[in-house]
PDB file of N, CA and C in Angstrom:
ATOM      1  N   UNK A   1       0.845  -1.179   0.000  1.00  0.00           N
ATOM      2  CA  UNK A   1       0.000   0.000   0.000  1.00  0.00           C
ATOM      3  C   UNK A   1       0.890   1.241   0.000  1.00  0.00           C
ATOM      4  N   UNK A   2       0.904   1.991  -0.709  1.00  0.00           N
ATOM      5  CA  UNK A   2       1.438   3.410  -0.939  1.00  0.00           C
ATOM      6  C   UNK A   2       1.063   4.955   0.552  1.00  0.00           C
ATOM      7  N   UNK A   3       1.976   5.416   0.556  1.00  0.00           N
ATOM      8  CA  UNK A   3       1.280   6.272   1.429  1.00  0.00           C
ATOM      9  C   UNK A   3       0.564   7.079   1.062  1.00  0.00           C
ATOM     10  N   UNK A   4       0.388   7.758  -0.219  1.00  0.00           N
ATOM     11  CA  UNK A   4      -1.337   7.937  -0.658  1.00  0.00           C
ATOM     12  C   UNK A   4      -2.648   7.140  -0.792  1.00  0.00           C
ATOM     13  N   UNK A   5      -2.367   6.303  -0.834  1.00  0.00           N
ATOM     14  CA  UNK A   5      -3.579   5.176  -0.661  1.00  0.00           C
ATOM     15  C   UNK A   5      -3.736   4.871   0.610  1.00  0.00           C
ATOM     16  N   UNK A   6      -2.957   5.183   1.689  1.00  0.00           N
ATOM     17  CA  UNK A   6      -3.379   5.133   2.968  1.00  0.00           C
ATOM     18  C   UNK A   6      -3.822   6.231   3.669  1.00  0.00           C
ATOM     19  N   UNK A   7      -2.803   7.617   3.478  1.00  0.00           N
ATOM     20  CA  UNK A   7      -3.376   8.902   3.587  1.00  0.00           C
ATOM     21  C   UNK A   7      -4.976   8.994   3.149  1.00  0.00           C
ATOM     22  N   UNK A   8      -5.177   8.196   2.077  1.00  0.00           N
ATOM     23  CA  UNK A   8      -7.165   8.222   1.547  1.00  0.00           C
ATOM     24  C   UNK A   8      -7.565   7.266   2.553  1.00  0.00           C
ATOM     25  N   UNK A   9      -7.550   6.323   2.530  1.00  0.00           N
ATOM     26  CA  UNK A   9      -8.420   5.826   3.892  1.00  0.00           C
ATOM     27  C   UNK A   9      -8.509   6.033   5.067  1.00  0.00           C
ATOM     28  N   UNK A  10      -6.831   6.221   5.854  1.00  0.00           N
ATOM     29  CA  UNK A  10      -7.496   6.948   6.817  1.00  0.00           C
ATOM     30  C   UNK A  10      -8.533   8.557   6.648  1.00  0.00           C
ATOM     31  N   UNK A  11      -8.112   8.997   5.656  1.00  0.00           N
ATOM     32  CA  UNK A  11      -9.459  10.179   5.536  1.00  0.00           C
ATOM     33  C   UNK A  11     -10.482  10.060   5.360  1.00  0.00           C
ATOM     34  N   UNK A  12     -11.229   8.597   4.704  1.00  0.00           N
ATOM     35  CA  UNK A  12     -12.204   8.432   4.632  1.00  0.00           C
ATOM     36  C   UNK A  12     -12.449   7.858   5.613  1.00  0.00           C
ATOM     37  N   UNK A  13     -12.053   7.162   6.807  1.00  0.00           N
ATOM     38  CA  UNK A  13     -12.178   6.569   8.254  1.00  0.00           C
ATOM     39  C   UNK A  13     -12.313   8.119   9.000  1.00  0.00           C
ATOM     40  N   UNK A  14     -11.846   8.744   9.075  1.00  0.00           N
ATOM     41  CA  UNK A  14     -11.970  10.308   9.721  1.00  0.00           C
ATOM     42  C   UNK A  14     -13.086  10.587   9.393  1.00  0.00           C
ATOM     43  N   UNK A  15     -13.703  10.728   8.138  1.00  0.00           N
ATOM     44  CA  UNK A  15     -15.056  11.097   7.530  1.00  0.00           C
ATOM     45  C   UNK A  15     -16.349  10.806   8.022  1.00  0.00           C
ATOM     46  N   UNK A  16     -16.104   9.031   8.359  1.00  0.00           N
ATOM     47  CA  UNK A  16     -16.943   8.157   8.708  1.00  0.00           C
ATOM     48  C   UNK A  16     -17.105   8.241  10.634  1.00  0.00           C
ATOM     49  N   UNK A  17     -16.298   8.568  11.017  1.00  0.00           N
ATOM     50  CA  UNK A  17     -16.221   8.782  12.213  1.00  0.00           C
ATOM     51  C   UNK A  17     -16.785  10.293  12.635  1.00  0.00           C
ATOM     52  N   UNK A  18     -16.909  11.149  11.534  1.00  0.00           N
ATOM     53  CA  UNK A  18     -17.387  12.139  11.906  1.00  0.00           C
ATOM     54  C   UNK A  18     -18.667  12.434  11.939  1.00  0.00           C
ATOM     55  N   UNK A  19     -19.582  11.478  10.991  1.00  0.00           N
ATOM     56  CA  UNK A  19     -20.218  11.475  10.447  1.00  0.00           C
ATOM     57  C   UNK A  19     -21.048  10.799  11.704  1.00  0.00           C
ATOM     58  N   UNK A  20     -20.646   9.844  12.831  1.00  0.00           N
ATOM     59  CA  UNK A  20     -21.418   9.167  13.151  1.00  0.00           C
ATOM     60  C   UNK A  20     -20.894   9.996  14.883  1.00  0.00           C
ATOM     61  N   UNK A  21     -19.936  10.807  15.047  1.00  0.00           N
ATOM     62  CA  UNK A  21     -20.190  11.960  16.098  1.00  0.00           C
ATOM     63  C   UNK A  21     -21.569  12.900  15.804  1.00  0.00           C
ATOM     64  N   UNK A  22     -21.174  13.687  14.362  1.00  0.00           N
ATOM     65  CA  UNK A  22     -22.808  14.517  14.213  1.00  0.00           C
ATOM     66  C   UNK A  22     -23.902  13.961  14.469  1.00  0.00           C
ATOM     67  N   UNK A  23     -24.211  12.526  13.480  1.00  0.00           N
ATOM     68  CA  UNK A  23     -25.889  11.774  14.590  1.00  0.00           C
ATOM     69  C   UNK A  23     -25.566  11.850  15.896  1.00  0.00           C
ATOM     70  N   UNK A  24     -24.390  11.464  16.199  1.00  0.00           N
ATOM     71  CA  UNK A  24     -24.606  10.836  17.728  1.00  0.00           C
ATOM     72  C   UNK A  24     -25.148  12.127  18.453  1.00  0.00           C
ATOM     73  N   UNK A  25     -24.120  13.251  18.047  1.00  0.00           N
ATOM     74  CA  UNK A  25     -24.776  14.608  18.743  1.00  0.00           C
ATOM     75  C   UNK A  25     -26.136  14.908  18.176  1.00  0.00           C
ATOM     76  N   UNK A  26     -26.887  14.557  17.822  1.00  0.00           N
ATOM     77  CA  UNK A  26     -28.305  15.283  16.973  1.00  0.00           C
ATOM     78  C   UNK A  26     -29.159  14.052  18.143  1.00  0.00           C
ATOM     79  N   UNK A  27     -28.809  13.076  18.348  1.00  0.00           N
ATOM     80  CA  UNK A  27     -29.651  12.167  18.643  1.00  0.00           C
ATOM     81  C   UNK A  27     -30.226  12.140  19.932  1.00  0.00           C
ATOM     82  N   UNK A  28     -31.353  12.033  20.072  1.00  0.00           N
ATOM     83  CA  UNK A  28     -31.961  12.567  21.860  1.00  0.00           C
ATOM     84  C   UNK A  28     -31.433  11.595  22.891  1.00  0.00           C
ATOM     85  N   UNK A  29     -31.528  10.376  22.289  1.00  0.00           N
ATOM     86  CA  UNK A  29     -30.751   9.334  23.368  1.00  0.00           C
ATOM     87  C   UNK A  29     -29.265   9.013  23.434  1.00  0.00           C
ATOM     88  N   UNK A  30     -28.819  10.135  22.455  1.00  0.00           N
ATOM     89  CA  UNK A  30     -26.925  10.031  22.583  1.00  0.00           C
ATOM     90  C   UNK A  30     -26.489   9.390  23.781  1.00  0.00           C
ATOM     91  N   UNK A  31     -25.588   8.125  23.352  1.00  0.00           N
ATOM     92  CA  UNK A  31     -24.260   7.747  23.699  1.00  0.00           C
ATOM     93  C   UNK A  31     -23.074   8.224  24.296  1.00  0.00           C
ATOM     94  N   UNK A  32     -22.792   8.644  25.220  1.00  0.00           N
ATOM     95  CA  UNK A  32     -22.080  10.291  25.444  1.00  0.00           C
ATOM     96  C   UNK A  32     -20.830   9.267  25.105  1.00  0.00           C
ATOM     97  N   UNK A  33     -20.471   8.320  26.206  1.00  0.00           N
ATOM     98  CA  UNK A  33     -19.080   7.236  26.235  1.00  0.00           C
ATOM     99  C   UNK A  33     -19.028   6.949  24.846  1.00  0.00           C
ATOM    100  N   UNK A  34     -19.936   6.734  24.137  1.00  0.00           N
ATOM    101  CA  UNK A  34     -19.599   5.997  22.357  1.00  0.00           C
ATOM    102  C   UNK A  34     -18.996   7.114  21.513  1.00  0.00           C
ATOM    103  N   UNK A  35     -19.714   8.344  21.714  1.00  0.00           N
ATOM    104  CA  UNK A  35     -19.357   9.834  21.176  1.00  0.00           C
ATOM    105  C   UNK A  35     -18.197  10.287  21.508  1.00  0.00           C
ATOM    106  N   UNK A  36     -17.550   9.806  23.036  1.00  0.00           N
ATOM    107  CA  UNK A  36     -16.238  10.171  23.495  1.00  0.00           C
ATOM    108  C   UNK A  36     -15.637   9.579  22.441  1.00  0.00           C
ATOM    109  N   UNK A  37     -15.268   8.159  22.532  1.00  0.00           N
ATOM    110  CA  UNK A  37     -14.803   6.722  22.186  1.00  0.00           C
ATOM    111  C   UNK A  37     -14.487   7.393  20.255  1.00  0.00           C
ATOM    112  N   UNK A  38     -15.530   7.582  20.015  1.00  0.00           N
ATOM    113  CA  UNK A  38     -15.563   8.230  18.552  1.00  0.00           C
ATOM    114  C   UNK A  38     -14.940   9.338  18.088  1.00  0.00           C
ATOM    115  N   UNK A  39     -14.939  10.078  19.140  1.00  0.00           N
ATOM    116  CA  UNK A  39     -13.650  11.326  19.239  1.00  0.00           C
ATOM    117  C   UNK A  39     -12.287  11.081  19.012  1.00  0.00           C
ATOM    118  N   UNK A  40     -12.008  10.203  19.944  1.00  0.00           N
ATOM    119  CA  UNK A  40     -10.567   9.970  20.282  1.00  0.00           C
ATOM    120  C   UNK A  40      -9.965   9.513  19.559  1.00  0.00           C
ATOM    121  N   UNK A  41     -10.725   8.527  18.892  1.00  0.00           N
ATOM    122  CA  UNK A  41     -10.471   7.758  17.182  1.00  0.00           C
ATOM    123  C   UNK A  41     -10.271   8.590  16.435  1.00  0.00           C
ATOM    124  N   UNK A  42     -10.875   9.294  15.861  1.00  0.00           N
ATOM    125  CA  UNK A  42     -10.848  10.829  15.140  1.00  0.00           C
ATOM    126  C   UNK A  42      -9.479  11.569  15.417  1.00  0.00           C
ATOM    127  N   UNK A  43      -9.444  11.902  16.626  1.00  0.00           N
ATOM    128  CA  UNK A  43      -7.949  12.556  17.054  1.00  0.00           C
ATOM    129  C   UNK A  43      -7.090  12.011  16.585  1.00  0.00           C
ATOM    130  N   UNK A  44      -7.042  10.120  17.096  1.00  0.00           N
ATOM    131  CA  UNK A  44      -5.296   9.373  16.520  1.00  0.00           C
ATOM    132  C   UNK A  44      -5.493   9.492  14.874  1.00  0.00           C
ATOM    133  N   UNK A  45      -6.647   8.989  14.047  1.00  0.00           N
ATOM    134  CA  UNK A  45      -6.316   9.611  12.798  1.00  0.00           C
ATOM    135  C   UNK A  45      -6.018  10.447  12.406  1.00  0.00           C
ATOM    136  N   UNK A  46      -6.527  11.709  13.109  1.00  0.00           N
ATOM    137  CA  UNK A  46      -6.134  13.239  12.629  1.00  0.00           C
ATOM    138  C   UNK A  46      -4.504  13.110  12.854  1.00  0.00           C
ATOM    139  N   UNK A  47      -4.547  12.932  14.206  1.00  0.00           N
ATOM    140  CA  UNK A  47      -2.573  12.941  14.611  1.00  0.00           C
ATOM    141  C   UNK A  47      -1.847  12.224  13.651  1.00  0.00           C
ATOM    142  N   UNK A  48      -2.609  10.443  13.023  1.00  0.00           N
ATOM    143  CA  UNK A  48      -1.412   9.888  11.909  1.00  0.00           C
ATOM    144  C   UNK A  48      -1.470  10.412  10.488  1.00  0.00           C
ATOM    145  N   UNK A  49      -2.689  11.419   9.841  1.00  0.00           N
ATOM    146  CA  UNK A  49      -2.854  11.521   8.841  1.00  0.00           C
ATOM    147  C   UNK A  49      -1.978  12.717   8.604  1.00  0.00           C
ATOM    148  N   UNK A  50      -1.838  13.645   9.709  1.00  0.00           N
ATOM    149  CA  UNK A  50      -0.376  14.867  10.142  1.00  0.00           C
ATOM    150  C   UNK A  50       0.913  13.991   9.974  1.00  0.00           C
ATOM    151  N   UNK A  51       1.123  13.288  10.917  1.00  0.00           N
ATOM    152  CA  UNK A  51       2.354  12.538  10.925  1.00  0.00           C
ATOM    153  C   UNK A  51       3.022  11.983   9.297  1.00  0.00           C
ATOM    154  N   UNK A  52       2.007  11.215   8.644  1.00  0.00           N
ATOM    155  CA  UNK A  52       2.633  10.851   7.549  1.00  0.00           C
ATOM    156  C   UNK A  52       1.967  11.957   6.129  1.00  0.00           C
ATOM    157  N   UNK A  53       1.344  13.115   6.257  1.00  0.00           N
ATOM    158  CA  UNK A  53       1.749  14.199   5.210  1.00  0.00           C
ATOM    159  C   UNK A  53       3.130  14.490   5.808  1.00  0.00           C
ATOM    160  N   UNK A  54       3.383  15.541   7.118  1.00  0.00           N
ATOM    161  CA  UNK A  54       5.074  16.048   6.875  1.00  0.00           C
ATOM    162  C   UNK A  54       5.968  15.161   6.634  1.00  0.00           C
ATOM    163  N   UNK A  55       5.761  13.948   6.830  1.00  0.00           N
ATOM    164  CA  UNK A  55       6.903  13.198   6.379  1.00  0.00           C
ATOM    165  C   UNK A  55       6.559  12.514   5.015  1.00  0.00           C
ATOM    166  N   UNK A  56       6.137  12.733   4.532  1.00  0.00           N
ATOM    167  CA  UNK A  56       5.418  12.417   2.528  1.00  0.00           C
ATOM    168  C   UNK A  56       6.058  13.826   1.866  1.00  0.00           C
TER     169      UNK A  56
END
């Protein structure tokens, strides 16, 4: 796997994770721990998708 072809999935894993923070926040019976949990995921992608652009 190339590090552009990974740079794209994890962005589309970032996407998908964001995607399911916004329901979670819209939703009356939100998950608060699942919404955390979904965050933090979000963060280490954000942090590796940084990590391997400056070094690409």
């Amino acid at each position: 796997m190339t590090i552009s072809s990974h740079l794209a999935e994890l962005r589309r894993k970032h996407e998908v994770l964001s995607d399911k923070v916004e329901k979670g926040q819209r939703s009356p019976a939100a998950d608060d721990i699942q919404i955390a949990e979904w965050k933090r995921q979000k963060l280490r992608l954000k942090e590796e998708i940084t990590r391997l652009s400056t070094s690409h």
